[in-house]
N, C-alpha and C. Protein backbone atom coordinates (compact mmCIF):
# COMPACT_ATOMS: atom_id res chain seq x y z
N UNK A 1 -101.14 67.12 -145.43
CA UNK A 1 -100.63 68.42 -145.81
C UNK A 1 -99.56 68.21 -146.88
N UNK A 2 -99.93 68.58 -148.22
CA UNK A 2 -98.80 68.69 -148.97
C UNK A 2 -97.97 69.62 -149.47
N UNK A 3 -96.77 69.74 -149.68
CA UNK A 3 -96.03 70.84 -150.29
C UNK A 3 -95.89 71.19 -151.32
N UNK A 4 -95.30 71.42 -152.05
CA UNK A 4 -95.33 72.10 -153.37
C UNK A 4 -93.88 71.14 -153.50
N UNK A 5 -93.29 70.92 -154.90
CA UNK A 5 -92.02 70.25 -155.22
C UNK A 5 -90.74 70.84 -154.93
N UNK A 6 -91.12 72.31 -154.54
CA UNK A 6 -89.59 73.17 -154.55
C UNK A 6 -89.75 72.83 -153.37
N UNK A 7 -90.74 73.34 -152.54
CA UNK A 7 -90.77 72.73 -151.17
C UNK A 7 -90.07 71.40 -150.48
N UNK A 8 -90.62 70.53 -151.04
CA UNK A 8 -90.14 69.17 -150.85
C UNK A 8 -88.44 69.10 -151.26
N UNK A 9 -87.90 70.15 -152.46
CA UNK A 9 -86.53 69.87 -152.85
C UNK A 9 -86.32 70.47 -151.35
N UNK A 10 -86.61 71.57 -150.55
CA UNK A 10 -85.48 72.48 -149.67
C UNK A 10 -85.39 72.02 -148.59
N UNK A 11 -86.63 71.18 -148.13
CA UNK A 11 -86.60 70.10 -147.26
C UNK A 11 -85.57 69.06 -147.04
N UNK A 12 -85.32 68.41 -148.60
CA UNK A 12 -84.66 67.35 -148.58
C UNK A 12 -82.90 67.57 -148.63
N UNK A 13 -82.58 69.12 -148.95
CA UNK A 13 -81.72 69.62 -149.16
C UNK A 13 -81.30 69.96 -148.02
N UNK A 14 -82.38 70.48 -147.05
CA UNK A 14 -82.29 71.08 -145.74
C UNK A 14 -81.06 69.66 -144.94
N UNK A 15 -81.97 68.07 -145.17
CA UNK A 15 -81.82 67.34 -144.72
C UNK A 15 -80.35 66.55 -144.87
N UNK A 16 -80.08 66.93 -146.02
CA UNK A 16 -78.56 66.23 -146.58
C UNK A 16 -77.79 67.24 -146.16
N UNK A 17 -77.65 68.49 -145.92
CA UNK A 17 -76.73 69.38 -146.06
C UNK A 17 -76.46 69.77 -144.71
N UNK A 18 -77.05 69.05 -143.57
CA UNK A 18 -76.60 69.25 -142.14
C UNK A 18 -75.72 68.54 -141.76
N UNK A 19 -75.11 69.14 -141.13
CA UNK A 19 -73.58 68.22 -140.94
C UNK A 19 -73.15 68.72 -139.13
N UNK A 20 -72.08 67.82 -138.74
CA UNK A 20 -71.62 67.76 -137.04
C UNK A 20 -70.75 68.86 -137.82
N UNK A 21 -70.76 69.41 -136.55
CA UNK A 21 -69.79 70.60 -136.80
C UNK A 21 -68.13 70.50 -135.43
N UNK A 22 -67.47 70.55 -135.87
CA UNK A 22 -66.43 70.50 -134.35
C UNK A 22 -65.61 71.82 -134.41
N UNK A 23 -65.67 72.49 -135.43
CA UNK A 23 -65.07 74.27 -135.36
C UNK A 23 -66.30 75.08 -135.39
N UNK A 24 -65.65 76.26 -134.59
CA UNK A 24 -66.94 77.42 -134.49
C UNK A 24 -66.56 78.24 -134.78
N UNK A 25 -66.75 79.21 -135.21
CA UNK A 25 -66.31 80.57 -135.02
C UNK A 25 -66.64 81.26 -133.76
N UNK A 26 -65.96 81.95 -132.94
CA UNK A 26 -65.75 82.15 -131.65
C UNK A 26 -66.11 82.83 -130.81
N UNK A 27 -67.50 83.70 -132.00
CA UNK A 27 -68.50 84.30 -130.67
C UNK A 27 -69.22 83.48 -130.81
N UNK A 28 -70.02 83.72 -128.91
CA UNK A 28 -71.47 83.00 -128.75
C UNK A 28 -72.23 83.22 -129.31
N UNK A 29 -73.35 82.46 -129.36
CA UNK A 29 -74.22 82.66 -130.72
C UNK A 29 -75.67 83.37 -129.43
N UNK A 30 -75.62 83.64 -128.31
CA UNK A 30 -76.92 83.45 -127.76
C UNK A 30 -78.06 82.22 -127.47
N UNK A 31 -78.90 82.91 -126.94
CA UNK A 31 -79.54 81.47 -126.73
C UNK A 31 -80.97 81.96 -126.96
N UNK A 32 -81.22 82.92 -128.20
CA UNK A 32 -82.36 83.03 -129.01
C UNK A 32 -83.14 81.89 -129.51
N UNK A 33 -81.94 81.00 -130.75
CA UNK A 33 -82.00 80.70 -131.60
C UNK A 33 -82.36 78.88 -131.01
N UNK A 34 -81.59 79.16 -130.24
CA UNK A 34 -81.43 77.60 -129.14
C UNK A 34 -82.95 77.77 -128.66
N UNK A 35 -83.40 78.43 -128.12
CA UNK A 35 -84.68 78.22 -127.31
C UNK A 35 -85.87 78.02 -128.57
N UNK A 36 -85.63 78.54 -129.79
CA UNK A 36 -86.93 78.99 -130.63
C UNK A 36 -86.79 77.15 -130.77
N UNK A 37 -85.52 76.37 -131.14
CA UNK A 37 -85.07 75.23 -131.47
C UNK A 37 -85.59 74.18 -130.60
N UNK A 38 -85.45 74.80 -129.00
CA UNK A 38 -86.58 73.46 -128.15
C UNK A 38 -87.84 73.56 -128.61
N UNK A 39 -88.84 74.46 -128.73
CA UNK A 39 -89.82 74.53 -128.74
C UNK A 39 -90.13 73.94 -130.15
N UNK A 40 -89.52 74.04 -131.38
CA UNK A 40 -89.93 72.77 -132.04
C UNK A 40 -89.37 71.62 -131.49
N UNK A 41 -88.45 70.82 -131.20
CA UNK A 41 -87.85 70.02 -130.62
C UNK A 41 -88.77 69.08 -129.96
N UNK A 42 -89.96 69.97 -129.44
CA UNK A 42 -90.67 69.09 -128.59
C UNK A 42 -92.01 68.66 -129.04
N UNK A 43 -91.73 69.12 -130.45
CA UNK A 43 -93.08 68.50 -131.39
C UNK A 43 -92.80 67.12 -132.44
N UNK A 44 -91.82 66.19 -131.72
CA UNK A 44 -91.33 65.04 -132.08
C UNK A 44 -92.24 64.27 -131.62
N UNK A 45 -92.37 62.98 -132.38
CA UNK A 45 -93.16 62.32 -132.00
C UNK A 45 -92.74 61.18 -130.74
N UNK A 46 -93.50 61.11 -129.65
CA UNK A 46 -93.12 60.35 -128.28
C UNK A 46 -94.21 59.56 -127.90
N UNK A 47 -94.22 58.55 -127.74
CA UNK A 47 -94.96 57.22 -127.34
C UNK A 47 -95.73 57.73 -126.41
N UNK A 48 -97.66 57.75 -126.38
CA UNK A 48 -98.11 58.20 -125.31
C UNK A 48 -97.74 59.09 -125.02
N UNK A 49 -97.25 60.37 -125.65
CA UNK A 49 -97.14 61.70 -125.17
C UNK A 49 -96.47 62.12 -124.19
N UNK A 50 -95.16 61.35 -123.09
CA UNK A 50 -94.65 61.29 -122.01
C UNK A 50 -93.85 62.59 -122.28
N UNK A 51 -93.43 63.12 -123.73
CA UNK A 51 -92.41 64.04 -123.46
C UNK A 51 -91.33 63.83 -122.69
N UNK A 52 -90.42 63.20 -122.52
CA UNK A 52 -89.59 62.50 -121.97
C UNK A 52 -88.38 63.73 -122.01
N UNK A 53 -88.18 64.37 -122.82
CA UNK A 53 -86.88 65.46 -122.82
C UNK A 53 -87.00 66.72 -121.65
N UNK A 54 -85.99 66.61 -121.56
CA UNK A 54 -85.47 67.91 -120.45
C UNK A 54 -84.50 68.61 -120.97
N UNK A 55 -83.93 69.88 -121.57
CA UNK A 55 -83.09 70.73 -121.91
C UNK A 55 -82.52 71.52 -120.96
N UNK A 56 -80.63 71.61 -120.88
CA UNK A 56 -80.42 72.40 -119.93
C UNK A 56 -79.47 73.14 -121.10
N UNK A 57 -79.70 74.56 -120.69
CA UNK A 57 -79.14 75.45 -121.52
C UNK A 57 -77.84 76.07 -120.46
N UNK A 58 -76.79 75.74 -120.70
CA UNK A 58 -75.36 75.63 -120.42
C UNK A 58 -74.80 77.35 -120.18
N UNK A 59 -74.83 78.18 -119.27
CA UNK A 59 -74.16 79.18 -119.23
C UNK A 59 -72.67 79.17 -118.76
N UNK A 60 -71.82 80.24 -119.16
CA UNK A 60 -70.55 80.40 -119.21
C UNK A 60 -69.67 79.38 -117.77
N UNK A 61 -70.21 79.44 -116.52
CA UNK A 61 -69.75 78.98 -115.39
C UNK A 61 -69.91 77.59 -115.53
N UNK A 62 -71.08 77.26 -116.15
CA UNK A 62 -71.24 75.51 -115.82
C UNK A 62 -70.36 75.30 -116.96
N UNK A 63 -70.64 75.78 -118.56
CA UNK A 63 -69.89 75.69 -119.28
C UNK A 63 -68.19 75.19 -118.85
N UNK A 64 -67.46 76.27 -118.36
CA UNK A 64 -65.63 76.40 -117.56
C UNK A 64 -66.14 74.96 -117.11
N UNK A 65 -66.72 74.67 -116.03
CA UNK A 65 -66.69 73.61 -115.51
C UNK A 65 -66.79 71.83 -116.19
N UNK A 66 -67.61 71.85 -117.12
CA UNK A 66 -67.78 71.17 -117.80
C UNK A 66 -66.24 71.16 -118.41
N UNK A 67 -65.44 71.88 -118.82
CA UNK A 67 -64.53 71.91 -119.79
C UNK A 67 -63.24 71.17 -118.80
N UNK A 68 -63.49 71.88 -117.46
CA UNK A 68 -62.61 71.51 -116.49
C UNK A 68 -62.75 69.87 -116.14
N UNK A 69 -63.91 69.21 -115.95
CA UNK A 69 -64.25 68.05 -115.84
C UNK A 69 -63.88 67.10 -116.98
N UNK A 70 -64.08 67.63 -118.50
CA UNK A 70 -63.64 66.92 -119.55
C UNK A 70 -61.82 66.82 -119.97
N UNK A 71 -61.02 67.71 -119.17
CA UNK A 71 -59.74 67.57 -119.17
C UNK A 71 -59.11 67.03 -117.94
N UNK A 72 -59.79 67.00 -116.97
CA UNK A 72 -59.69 65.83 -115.96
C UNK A 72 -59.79 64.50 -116.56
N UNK A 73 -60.85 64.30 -117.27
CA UNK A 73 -61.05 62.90 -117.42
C UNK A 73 -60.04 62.15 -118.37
N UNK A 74 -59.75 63.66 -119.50
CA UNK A 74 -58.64 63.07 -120.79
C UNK A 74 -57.55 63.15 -119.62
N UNK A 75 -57.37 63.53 -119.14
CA UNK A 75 -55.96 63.69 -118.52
C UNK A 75 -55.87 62.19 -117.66
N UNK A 76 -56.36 61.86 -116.92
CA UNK A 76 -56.47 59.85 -116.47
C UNK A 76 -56.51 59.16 -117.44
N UNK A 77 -57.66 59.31 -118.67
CA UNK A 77 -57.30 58.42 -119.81
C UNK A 77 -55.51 58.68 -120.56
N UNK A 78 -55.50 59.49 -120.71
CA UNK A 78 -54.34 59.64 -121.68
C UNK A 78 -53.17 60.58 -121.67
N UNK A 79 -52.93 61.41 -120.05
CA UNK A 79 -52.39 61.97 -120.09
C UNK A 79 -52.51 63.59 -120.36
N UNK A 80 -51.04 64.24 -119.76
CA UNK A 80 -50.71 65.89 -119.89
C UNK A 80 -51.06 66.55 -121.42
N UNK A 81 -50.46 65.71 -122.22
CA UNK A 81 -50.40 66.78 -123.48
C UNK A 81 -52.05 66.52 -124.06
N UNK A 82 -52.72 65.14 -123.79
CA UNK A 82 -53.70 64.68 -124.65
C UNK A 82 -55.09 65.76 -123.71
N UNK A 83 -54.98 65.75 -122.79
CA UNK A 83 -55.63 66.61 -121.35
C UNK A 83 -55.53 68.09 -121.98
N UNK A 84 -54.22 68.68 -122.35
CA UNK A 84 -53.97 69.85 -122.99
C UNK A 84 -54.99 70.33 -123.94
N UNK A 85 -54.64 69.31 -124.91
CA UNK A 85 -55.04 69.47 -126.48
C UNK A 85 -56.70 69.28 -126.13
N UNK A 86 -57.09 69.08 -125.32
CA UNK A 86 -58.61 69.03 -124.91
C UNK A 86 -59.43 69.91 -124.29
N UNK A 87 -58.40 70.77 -122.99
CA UNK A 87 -59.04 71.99 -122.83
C UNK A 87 -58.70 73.25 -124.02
N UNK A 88 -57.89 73.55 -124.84
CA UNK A 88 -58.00 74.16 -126.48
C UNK A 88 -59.32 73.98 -127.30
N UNK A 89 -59.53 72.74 -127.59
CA UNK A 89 -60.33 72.10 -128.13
C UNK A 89 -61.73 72.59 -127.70
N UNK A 90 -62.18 72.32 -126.57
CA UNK A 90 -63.54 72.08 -125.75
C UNK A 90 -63.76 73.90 -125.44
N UNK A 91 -62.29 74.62 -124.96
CA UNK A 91 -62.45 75.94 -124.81
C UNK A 91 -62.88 76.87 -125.91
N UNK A 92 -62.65 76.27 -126.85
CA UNK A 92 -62.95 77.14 -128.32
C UNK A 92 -64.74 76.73 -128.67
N UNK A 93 -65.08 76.22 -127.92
CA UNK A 93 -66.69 75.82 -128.21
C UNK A 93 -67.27 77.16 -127.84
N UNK A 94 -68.01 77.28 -128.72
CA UNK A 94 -68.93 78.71 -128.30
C UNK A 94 -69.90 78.78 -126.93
N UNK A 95 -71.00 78.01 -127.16
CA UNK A 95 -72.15 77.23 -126.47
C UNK A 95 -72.14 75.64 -126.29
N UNK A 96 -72.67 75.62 -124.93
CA UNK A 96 -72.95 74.32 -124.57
C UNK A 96 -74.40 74.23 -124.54
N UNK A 97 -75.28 73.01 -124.93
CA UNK A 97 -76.40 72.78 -124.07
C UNK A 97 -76.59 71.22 -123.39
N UNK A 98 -77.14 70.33 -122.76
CA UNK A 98 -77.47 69.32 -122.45
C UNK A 98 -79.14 68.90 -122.46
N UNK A 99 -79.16 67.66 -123.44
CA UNK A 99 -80.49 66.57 -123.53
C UNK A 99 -80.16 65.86 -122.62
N UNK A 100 -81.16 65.85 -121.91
CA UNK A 100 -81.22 64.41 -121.08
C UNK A 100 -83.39 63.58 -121.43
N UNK A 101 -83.15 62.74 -120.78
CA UNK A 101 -84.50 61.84 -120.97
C UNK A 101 -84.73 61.37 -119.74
N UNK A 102 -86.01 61.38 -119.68
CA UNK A 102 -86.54 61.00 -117.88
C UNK A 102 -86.77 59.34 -118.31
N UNK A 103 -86.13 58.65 -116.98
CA UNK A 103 -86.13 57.45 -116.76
C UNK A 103 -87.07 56.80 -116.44
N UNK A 104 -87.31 55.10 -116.67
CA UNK A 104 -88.96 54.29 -116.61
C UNK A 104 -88.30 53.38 -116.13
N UNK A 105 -88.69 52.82 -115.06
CA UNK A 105 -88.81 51.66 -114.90
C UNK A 105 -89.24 50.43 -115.28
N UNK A 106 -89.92 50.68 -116.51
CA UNK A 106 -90.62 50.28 -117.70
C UNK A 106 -89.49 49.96 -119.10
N UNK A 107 -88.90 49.20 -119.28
CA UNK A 107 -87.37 49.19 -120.35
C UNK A 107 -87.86 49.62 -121.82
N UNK A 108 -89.23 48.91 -121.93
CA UNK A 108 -90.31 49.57 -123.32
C UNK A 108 -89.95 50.77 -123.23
N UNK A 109 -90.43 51.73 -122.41
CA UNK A 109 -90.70 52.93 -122.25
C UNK A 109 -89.51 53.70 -122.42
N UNK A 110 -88.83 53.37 -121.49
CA UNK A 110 -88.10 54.05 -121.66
C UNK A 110 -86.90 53.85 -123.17
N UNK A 111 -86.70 52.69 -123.61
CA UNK A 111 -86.65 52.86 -124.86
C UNK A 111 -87.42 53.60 -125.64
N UNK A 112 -88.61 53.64 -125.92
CA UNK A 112 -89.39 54.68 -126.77
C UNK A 112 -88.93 56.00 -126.31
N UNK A 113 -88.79 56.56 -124.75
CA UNK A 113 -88.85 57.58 -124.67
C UNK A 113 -87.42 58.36 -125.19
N UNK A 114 -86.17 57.25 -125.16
CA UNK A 114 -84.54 57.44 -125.89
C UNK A 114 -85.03 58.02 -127.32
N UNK A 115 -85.64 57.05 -127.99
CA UNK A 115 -85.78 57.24 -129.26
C UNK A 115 -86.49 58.73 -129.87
N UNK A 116 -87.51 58.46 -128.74
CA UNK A 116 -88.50 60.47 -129.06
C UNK A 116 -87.79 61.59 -128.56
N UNK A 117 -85.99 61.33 -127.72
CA UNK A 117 -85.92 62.90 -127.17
C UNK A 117 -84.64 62.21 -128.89
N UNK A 118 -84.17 60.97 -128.99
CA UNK A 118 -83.03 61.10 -130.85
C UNK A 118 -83.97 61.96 -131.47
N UNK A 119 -85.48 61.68 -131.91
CA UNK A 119 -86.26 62.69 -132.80
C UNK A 119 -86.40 64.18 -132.41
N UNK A 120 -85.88 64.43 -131.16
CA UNK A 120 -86.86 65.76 -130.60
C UNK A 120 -84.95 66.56 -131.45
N UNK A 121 -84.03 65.66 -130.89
CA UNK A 121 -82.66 66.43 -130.80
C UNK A 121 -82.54 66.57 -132.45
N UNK A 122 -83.31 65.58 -133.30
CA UNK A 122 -82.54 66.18 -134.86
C UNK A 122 -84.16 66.89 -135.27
N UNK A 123 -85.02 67.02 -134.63
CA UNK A 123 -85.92 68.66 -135.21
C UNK A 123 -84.72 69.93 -134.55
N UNK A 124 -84.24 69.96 -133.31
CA UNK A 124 -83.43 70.94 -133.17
C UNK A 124 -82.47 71.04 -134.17
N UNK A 125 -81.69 69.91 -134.06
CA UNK A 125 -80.47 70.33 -135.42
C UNK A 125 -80.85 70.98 -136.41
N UNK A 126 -81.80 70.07 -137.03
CA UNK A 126 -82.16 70.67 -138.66
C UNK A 126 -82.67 72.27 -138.21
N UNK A 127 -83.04 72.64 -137.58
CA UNK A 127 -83.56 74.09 -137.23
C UNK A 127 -82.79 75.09 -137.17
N UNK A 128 -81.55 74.47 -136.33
CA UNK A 128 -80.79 75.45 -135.77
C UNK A 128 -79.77 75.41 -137.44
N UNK A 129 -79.50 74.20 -137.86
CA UNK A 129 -78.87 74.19 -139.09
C UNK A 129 -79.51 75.42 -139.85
N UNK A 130 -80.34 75.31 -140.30
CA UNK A 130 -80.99 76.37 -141.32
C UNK A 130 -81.29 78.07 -140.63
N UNK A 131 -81.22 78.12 -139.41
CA UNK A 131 -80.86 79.17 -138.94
C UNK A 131 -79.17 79.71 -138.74
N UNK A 132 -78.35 79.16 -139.58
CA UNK A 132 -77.18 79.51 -140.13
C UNK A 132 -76.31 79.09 -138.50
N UNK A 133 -76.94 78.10 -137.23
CA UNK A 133 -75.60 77.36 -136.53
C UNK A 133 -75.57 75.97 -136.57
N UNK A 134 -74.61 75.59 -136.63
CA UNK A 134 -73.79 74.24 -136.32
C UNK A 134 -74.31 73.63 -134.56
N UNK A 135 -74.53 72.32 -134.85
CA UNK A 135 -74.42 71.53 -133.66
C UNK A 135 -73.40 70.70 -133.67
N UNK A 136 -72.97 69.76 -132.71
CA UNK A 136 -72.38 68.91 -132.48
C UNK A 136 -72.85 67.80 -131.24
N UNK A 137 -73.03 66.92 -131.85
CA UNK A 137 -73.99 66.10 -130.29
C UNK A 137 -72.77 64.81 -129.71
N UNK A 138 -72.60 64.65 -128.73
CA UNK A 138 -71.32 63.98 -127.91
C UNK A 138 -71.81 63.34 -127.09
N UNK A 139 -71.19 62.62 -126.85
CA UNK A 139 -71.99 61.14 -125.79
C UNK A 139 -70.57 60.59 -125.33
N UNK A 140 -69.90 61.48 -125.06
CA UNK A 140 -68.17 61.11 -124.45
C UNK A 140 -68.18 60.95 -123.07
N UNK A 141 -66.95 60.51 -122.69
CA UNK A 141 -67.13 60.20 -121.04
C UNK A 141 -67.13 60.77 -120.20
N UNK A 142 -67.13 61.99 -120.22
CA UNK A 142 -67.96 63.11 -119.44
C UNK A 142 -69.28 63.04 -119.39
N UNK A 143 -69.60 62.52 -120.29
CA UNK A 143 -71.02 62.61 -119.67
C UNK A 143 -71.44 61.61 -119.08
N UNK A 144 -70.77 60.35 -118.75
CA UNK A 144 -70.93 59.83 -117.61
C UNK A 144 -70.54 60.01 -116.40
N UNK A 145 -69.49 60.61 -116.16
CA UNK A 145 -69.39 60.56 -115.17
C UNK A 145 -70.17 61.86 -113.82
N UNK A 146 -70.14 60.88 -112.93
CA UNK A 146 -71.41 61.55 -111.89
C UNK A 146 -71.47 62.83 -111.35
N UNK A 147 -70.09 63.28 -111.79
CA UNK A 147 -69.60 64.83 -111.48
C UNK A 147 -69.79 65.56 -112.49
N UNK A 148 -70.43 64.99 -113.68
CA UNK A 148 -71.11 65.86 -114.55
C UNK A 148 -72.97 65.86 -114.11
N UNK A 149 -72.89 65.13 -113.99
CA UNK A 149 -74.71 65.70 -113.63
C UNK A 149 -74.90 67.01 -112.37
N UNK A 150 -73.85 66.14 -111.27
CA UNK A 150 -73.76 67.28 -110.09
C UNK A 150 -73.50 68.72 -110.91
N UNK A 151 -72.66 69.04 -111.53
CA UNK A 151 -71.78 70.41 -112.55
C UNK A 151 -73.61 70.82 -113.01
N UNK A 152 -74.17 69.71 -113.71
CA UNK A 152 -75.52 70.64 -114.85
C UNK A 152 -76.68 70.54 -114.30
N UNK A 153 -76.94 69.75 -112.89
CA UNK A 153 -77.96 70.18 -111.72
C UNK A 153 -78.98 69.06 -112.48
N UNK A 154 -78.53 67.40 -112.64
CA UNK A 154 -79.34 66.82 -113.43
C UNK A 154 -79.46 65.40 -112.16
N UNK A 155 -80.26 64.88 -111.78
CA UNK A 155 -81.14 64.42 -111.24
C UNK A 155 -80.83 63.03 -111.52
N UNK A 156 -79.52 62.35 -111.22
CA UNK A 156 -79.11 60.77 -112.32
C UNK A 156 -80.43 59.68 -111.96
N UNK A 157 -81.03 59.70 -110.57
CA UNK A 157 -81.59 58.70 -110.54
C UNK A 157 -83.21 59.03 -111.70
N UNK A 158 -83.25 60.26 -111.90
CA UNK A 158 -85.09 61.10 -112.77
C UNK A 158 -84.72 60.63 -113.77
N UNK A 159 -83.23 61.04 -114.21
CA UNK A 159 -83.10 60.97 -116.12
C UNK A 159 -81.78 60.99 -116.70
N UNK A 160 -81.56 60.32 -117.12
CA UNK A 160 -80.55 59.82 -118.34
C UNK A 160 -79.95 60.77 -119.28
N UNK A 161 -78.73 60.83 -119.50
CA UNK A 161 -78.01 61.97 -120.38
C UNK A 161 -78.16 61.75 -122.03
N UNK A 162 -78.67 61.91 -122.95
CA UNK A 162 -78.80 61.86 -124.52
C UNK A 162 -77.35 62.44 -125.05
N UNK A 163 -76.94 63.55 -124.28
CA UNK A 163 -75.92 63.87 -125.22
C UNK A 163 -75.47 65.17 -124.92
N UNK A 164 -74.15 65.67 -124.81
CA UNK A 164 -73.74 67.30 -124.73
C UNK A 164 -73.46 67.85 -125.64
N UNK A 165 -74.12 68.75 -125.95
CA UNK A 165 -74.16 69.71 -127.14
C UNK A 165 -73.60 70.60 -127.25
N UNK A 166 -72.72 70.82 -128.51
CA UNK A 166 -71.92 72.13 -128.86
C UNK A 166 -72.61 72.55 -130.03
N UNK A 167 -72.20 74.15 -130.04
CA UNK A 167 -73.25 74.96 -130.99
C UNK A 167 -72.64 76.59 -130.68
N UNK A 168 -72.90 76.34 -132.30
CA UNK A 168 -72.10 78.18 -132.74
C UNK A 168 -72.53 77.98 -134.10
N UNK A 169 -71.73 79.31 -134.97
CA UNK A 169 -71.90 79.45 -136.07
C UNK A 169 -70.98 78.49 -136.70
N UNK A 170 -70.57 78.04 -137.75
CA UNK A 170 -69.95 76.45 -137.93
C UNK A 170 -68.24 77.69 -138.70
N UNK A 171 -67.25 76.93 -138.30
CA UNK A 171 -66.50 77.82 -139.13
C UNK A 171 -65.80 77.00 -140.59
N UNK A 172 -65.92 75.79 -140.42
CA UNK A 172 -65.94 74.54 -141.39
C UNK A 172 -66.97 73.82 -140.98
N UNK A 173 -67.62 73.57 -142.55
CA UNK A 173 -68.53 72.57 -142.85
C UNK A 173 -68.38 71.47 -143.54
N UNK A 174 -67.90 70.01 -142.84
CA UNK A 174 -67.15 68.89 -143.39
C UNK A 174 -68.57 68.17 -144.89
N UNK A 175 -67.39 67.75 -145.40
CA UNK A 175 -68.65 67.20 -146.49
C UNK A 175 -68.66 65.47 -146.15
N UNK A 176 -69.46 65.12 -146.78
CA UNK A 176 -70.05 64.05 -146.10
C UNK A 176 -70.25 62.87 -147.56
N UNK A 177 -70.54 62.05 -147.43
CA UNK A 177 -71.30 60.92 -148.26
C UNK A 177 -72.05 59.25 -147.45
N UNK A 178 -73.31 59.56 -148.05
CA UNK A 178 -73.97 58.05 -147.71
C UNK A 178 -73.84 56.92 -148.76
N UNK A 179 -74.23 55.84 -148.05
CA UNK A 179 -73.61 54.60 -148.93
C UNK A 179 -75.19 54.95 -149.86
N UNK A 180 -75.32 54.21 -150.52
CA UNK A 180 -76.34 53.92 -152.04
C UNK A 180 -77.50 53.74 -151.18
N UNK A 181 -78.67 53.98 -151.44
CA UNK A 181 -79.83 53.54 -150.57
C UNK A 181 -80.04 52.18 -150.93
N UNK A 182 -79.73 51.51 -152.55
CA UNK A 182 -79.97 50.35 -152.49
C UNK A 182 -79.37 49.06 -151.42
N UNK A 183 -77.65 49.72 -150.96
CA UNK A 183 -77.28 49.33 -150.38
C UNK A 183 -77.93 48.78 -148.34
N UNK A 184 -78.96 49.35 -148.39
CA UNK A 184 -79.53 49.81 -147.07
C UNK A 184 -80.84 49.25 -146.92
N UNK A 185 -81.48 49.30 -148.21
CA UNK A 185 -82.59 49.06 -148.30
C UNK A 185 -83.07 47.36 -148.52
N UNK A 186 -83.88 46.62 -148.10
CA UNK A 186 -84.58 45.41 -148.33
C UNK A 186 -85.79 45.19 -148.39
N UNK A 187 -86.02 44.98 -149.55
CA UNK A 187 -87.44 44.48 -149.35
C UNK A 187 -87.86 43.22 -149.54
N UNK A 188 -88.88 43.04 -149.15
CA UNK A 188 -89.42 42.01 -148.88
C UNK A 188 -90.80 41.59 -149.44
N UNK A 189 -91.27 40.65 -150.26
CA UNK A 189 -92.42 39.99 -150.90
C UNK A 189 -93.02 40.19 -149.79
């Protein structure tokens, strides 16, 4: 299937111009835009077809809780004010959602299957990007700990956490730069 060249520019434009977002603007965005976003999400490509992703879409209560759990945890790492500056922070998030990946006993597998819900999570980004919201994907220590799975009703021994997701409309969009592709690139005779 080929595109046309403008095509291919808005694509590639699509692709450079997505960025982590950590400010929102401070209404919820719904969970229209989020759901249209799994359903491509899950047309990533996955080893043997296992579909390995599970999406939990984060409402207001688990949300508080989550926020409550993540200023617990800053608050043992680092203290009152650093604990503070974290429920501000985490409270100003619009939407939450959570990726997780079902577990193999198989280390192949389940490596492949890590790698197909990384592909499934940036078809969501780029989607939700061009539908005018911001993501943010986090792999902080909340999400290890075991009182976060209990909080999002996730199953530790079924499946593995990918990442907690924040998402709104972006209220800053940081600019970015990659190193040179030559820099990256090798080839080989």
């Amino acid at each position: 299937m080929r595109d046309s060249p403008e095509g291919l520019a808005h694509l590639a434009e699509l692709i450079r111009s997505r960025r982590s977002i950590d400010l929102f603007e401070p209404e919820p965005p719904g969970t229209e835009r989020l759901l249209e976003a799994i359903e491509l999400a899950r047309w990533a490509p996955n080893h043997r077809l296992t579909e390995p992703w599970r999406f939990y879409v984060i409402g207001e209560r688990t949300a508080a809780a989550i926020v409550d759990l993540a200023v617990e945890v800053e608050r043992a790492a680092k203290g009152d004010a650093a604990a503070e500056a974290r429920r501000r922070r985490w409270g100003a998030i619009p939407a939450f959602f959570v990726v997780t990946c079902m577990r193999s006993d198989d280390p192949l597998r389940e490596r492949e299957d890590y790698a197909a819900c990384c592909c499934a999570v940036q078809n969501l980004m780029l989607y939700m990007w061009k539908s005018g919201l911001g993501v943010k994907w986090t792999t902080g220590a909340v999400t290890r700990e075991p009182r976060f799975f209990e909080i999002v009703g996730i199953d530790a021994d079924a499946e593995s956490v990918v990442g907690l997701f924040w998402y709104g409309r972006p209220r800053v969009v940081p600019t970015q730069k990659r190193r040179d592709v030559g820099e990256i690139v090798v080839e080989r005779p």
